[in-house]
N, C-alpha and C. Protein backbone atom coordinates (compact mmCIF):
# COMPACT_ATOMS: atom_id res chain seq x y z
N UNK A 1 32.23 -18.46 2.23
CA UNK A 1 30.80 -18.34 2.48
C UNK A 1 30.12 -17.44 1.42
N UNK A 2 30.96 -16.45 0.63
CA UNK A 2 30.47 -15.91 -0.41
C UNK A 2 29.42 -15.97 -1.48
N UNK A 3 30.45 -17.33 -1.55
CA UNK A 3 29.39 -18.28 -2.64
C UNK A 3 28.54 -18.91 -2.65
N UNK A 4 27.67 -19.51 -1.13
CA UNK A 4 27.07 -20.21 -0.74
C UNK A 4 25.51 -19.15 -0.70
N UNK A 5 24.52 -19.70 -1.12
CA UNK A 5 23.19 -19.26 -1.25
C UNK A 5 22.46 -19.29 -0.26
N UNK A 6 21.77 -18.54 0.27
CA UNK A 6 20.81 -18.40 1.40
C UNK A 6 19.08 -18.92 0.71
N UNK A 7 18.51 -19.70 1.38
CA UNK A 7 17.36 -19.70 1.41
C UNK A 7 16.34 -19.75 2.66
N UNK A 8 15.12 -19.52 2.58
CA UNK A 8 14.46 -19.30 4.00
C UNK A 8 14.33 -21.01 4.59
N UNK A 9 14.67 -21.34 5.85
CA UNK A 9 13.82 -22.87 6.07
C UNK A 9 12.86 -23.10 5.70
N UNK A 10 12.59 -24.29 5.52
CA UNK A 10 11.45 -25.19 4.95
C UNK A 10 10.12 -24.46 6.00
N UNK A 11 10.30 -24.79 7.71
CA UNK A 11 9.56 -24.24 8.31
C UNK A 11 9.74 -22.77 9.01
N UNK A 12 9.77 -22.22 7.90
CA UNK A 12 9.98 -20.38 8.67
C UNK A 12 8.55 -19.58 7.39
N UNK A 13 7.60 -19.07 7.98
CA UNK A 13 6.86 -18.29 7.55
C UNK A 13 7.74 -17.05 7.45
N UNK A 14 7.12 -16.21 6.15
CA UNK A 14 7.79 -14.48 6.67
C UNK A 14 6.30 -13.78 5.82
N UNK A 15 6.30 -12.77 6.56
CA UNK A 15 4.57 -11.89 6.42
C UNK A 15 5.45 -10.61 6.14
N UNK A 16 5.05 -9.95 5.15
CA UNK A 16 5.53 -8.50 5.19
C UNK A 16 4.53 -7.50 5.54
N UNK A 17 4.87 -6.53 5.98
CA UNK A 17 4.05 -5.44 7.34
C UNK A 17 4.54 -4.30 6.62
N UNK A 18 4.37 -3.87 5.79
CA UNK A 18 4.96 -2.43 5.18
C UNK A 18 5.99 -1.69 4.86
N UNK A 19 6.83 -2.99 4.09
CA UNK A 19 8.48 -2.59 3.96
C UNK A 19 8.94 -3.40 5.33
N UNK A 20 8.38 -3.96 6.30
CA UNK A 20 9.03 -4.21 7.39
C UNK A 20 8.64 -6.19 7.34
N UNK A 21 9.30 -6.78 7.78
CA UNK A 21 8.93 -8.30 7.67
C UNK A 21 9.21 -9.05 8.90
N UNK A 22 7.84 -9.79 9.15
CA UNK A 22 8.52 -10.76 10.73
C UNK A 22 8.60 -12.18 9.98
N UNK A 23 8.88 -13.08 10.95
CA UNK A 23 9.38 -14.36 10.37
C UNK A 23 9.23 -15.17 11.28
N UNK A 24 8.40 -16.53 11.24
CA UNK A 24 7.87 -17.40 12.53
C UNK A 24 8.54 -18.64 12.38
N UNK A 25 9.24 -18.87 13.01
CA UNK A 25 10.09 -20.63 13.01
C UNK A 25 8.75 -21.20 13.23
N UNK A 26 8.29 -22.44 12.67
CA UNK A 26 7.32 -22.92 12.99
C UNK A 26 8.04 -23.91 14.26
N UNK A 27 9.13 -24.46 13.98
CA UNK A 27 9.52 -25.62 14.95
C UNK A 27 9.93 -25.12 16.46
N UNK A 28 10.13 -24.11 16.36
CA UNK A 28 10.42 -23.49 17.74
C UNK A 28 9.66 -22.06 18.31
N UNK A 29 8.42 -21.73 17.51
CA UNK A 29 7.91 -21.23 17.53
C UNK A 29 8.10 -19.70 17.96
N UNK A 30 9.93 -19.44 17.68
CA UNK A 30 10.16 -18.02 17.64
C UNK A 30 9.86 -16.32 16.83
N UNK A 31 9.46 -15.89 16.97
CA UNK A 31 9.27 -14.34 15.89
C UNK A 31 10.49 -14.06 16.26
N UNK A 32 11.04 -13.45 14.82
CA UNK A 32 12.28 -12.29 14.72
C UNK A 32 11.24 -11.63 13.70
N UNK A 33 11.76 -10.02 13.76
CA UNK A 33 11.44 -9.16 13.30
C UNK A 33 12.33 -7.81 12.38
N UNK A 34 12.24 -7.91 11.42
CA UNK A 34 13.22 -7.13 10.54
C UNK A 34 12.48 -5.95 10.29
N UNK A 35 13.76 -4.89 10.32
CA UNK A 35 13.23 -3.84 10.03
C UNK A 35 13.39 -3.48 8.03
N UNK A 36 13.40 -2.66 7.59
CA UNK A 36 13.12 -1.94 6.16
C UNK A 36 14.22 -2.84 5.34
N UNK A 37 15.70 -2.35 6.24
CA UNK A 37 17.10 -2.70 5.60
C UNK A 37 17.20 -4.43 5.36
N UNK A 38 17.05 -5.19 7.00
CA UNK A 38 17.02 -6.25 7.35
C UNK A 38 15.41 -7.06 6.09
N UNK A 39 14.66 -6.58 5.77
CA UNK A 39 13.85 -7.16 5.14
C UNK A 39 14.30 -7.41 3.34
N UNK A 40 14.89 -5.74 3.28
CA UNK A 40 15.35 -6.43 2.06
C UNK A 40 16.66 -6.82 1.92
N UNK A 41 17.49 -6.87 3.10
CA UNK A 41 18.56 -7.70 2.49
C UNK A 41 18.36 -9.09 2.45
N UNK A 42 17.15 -9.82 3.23
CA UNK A 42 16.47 -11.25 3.19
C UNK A 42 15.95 -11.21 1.64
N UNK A 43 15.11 -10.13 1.27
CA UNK A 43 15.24 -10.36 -0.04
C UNK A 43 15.85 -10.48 -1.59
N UNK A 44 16.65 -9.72 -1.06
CA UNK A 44 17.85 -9.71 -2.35
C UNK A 44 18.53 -10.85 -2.10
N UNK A 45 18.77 -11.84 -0.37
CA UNK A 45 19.83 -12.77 -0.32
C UNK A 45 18.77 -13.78 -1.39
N UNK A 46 17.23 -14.41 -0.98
CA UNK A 46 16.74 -15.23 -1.25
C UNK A 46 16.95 -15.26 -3.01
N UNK A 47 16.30 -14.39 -3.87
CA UNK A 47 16.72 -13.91 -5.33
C UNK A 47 17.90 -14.16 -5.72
N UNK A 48 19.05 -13.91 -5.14
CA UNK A 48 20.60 -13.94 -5.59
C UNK A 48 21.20 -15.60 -5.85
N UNK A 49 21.73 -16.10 -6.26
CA UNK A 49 22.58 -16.97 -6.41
C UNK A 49 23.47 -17.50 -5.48
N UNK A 50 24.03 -16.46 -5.27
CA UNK A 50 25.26 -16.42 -3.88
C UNK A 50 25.37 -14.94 -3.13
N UNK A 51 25.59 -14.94 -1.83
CA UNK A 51 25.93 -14.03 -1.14
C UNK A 51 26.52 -12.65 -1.74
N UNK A 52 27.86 -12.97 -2.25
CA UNK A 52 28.47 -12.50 -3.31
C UNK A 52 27.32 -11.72 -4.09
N UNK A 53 26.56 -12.14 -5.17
CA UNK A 53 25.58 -11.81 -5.78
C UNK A 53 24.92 -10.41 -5.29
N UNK A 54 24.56 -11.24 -4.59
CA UNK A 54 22.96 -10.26 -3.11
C UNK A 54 23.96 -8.63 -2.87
N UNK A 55 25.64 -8.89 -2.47
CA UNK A 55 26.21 -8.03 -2.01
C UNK A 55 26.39 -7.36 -3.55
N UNK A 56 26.30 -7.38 -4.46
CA UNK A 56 26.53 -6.35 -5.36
C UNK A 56 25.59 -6.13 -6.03
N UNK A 57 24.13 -6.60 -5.97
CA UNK A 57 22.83 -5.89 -6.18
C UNK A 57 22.88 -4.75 -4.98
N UNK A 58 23.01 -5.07 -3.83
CA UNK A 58 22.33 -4.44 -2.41
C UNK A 58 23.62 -3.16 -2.32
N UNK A 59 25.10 -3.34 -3.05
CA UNK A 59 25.84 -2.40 -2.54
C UNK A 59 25.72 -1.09 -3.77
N UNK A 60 24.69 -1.32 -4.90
CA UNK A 60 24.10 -0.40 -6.14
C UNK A 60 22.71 0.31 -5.41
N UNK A 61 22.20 -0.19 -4.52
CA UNK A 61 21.34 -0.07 -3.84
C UNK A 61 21.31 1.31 -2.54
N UNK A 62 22.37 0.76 -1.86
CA UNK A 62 23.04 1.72 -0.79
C UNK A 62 24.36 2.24 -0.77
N UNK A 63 24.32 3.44 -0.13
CA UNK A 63 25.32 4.34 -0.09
C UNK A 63 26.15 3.67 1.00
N UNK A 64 26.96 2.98 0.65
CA UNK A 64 28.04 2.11 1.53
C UNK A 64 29.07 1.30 0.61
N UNK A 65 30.22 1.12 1.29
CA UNK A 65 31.75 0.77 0.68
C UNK A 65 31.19 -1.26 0.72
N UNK A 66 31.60 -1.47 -0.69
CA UNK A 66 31.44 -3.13 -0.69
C UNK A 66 31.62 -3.70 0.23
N UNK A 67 33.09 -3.96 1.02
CA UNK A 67 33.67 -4.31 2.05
C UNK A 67 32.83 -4.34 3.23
N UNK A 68 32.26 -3.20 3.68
CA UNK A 68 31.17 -3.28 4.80
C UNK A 68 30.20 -4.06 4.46
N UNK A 69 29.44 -3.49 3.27
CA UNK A 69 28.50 -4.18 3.13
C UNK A 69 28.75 -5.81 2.86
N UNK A 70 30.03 -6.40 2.57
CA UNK A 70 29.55 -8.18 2.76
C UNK A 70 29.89 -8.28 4.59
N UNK A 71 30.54 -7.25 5.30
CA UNK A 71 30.33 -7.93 6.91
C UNK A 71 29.22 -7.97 7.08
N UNK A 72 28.63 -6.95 6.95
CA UNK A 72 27.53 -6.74 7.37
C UNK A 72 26.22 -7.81 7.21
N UNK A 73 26.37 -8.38 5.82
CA UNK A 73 25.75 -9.11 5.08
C UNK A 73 26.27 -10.77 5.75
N UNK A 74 27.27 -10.67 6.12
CA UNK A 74 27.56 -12.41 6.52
C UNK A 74 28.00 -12.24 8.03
N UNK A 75 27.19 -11.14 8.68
CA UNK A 75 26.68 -10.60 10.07
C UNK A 75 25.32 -11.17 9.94
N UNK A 76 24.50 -10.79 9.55
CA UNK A 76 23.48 -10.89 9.18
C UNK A 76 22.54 -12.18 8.82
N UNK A 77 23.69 -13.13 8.30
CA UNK A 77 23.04 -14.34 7.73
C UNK A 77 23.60 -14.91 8.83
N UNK A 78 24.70 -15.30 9.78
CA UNK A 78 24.75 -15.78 10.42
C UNK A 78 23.94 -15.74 11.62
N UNK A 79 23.36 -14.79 11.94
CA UNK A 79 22.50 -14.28 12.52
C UNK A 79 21.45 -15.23 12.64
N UNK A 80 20.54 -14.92 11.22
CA UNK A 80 19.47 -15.51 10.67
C UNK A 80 19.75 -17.59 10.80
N UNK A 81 21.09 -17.54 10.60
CA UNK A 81 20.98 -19.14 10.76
C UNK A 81 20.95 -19.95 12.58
N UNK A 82 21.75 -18.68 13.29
CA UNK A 82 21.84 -19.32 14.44
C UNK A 82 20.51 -18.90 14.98
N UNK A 83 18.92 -18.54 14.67
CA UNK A 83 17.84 -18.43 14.76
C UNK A 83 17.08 -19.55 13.99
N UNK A 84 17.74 -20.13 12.80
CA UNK A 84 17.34 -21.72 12.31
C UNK A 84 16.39 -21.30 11.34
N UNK A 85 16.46 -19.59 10.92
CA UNK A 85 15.29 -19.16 9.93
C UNK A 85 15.93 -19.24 8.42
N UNK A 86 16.91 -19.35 8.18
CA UNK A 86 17.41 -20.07 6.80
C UNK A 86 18.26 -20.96 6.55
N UNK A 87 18.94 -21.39 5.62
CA UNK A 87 19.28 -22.56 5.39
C UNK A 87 20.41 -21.85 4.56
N UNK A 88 21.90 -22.93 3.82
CA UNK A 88 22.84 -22.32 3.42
C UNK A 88 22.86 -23.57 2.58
N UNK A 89 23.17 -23.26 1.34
CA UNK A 89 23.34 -24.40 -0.06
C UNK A 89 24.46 -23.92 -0.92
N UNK A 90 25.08 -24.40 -1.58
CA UNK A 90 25.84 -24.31 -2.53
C UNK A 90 25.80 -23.59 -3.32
N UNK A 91 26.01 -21.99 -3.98
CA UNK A 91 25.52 -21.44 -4.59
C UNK A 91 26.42 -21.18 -6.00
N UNK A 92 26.41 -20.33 -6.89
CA UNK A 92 27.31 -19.92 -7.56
C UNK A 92 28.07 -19.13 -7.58
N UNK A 93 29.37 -19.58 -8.40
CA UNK A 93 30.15 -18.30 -7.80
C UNK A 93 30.51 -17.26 -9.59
């Protein structure tokens, strides 16, 4: 799953609120709401290539051991997919 690229769904709005970001499924008309961390790790995933990628911009970023940071990170996206707010493509490795 490393290698595989995150992008937002076709129908998911995201509004940013001050470092903080919500996100509206249009098709099921759910809000999730990210806080500071959760907003930019949506952003570094969307920018990155592959997961992989995102995790070694984001682990130069924060004071945390690589290892955590990809659970955490493919915690996170799975998360976001079983909510139907992104999508998973083929990315580079």
């Amino acid at each position: 799953m490393l290698t595989q690229r995150v992008t937002l769904a076709p129908d998911v709005l995201m509004q940013d609120l001050a470092g903080e970001a919500v996100l509206l499924n249009l098709n099921n008309e759910q809000y999730f709401g990210l806080d500071e961390i959760g907003t930019r790790m949506l952003e570094v995933l969307q920018e990155s290539s592959s997961i992989a990628e995102a995790s070694a911009v984001l682990v130069e970023e924060y004071d945390v051991d690589i290892e955590r940071l990809k659970a955490d990170l493919l915690k996170f996206v799975d998360e976001l997919l079983a909510y139907e707010l992104v999508e998973i493509s083929e990315g580079e490795t």
